[in-house]
C-alpha atoms as a PDB file:
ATOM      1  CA  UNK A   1      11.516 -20.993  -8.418  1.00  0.00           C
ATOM      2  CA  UNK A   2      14.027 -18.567  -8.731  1.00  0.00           C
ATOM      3  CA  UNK A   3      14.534 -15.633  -5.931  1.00  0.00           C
ATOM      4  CA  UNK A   4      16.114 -12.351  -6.222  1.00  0.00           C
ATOM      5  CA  UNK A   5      16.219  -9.030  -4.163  1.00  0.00           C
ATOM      6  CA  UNK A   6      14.133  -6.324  -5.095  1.00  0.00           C
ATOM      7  CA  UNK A   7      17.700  -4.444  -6.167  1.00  0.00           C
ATOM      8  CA  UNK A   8      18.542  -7.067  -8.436  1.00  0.00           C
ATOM      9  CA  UNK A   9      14.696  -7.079 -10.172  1.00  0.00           C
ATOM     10  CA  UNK A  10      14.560  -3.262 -10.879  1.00  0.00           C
ATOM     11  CA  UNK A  11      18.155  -3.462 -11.977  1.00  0.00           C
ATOM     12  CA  UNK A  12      17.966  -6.585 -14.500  1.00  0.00           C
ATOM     13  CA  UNK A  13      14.239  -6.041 -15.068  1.00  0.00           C
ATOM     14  CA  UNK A  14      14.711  -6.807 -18.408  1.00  0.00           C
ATOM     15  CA  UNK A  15      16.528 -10.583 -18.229  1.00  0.00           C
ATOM     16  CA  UNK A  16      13.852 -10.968 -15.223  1.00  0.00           C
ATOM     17  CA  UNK A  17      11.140 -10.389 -17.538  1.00  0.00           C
ATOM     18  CA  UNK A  18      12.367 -13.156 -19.731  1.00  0.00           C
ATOM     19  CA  UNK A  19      12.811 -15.723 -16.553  1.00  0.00           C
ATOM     20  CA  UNK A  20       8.969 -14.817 -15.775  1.00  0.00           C
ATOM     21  CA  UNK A  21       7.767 -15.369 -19.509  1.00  0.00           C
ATOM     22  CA  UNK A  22       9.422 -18.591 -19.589  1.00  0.00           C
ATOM     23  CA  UNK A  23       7.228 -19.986 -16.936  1.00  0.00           C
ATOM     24  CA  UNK A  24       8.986 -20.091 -13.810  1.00  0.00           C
ATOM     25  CA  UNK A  25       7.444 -17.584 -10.993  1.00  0.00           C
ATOM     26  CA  UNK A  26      10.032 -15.274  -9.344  1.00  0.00           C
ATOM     27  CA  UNK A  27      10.116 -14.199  -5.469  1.00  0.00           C
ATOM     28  CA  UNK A  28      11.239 -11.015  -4.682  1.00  0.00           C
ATOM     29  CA  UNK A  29      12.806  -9.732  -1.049  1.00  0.00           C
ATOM     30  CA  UNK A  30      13.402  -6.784   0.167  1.00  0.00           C
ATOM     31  CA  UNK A  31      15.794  -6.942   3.034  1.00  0.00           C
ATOM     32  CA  UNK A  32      16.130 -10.929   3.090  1.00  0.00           C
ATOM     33  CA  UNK A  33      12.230 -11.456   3.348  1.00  0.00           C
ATOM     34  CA  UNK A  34      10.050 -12.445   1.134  1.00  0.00           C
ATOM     35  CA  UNK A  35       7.673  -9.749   0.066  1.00  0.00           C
ATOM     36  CA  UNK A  36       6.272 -10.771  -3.112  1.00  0.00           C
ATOM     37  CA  UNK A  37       6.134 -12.855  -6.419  1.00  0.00           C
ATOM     38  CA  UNK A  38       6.083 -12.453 -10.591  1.00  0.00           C
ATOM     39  CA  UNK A  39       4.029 -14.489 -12.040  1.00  0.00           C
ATOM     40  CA  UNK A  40       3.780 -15.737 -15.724  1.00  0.00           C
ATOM     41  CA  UNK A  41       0.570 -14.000 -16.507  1.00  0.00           C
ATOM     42  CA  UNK A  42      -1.524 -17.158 -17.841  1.00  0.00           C
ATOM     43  CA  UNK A  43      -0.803 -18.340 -13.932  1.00  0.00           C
ATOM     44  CA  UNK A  44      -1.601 -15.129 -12.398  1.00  0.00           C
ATOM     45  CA  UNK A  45      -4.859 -14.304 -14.110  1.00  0.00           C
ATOM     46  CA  UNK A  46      -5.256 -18.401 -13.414  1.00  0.00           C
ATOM     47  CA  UNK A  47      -4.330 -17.456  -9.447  1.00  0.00           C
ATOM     48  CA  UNK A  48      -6.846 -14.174  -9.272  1.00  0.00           C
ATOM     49  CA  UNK A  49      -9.736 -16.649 -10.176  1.00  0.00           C
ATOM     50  CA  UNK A  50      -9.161 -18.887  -7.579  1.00  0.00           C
ATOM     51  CA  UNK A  51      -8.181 -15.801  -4.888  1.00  0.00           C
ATOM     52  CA  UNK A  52     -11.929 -14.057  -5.903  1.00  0.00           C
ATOM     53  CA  UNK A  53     -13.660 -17.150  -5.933  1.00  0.00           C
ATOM     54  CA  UNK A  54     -12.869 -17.892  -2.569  1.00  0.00           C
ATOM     55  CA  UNK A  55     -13.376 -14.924  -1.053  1.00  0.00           C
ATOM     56  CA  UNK A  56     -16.660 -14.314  -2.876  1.00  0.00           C
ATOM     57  CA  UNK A  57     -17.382 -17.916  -1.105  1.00  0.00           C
ATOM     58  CA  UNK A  58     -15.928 -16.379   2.163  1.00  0.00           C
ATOM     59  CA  UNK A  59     -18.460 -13.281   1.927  1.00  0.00           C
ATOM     60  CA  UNK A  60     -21.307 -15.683   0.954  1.00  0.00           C
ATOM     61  CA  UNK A  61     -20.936 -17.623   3.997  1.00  0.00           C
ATOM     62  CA  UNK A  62     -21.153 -14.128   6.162  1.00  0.00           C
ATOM     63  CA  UNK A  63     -24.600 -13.548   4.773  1.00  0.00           C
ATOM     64  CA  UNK A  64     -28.071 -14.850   6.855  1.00  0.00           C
ATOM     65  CA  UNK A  65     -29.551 -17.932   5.308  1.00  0.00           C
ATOM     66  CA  UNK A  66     -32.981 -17.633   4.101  1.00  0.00           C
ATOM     67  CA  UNK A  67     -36.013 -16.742   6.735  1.00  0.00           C
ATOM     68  CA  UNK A  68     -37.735 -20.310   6.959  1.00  0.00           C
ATOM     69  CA  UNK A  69     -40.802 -18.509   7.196  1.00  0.00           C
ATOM     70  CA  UNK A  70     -40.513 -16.372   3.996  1.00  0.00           C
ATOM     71  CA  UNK A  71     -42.729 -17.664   1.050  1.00  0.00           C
ATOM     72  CA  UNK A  72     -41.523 -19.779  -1.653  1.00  0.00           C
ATOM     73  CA  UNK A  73     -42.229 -17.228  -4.958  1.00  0.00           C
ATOM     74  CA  UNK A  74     -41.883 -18.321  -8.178  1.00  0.00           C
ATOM     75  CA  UNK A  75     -40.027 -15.899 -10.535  1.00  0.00           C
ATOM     76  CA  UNK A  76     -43.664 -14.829 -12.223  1.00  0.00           C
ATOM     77  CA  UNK A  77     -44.708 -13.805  -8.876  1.00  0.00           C
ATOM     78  CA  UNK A  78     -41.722 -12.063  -8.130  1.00  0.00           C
ATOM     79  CA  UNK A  79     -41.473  -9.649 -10.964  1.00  0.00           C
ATOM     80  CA  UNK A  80     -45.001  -9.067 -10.554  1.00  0.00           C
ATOM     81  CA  UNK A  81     -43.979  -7.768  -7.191  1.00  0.00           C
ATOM     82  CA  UNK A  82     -41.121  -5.881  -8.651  1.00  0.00           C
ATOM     83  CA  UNK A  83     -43.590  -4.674 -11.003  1.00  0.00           C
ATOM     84  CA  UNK A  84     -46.346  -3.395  -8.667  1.00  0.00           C
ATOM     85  CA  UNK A  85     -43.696  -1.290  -7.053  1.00  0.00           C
ATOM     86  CA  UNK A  86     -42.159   0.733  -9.704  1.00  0.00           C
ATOM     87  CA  UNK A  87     -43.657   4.015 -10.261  1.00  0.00           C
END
């Protein structure tokens, strides 16, 4: 993986854009550190699934488990419920 300052992307953006499309992810600094990467977009979009995945796993382990004590409907008796209460 190649790395490059952030001076050097915006002024070669063009032959960057090339190094990206080829495959090979590009870090960017600003200042000597690290700030952020280009990604070939087949492994970004690839990248975004995992990231949202795990954080909709993340928020799913925040939520309270199931009351033990709440009945066990079945889907007819649920949307018979939902049904009751619509106007």
């Amino acid at each position: 993986m190649k790395t490059m300052s952030s001076a050097e992307v915006q002024n070669h953006f063009g032959s960057i854009s090339n190094i990206v499309k080829s495959g090979e992810p590009l870090a960017v600094t600003q200042y000597g550190t690290p700030t952020m990467m280009i990604l070939p977009y087949e492994l970004a979009t690839e990248a975004l699934k995992d990231y949202n995945a795990r954080k909709f796993a993340e928020f799913m382990d925040t939520m309270p488990s199931a009351n033990a004590d709440a009945p066990n409907l079945t889907l007819d008796q649920i949307n018979s419920l939902v049904h009751e209460l619509r106007p």
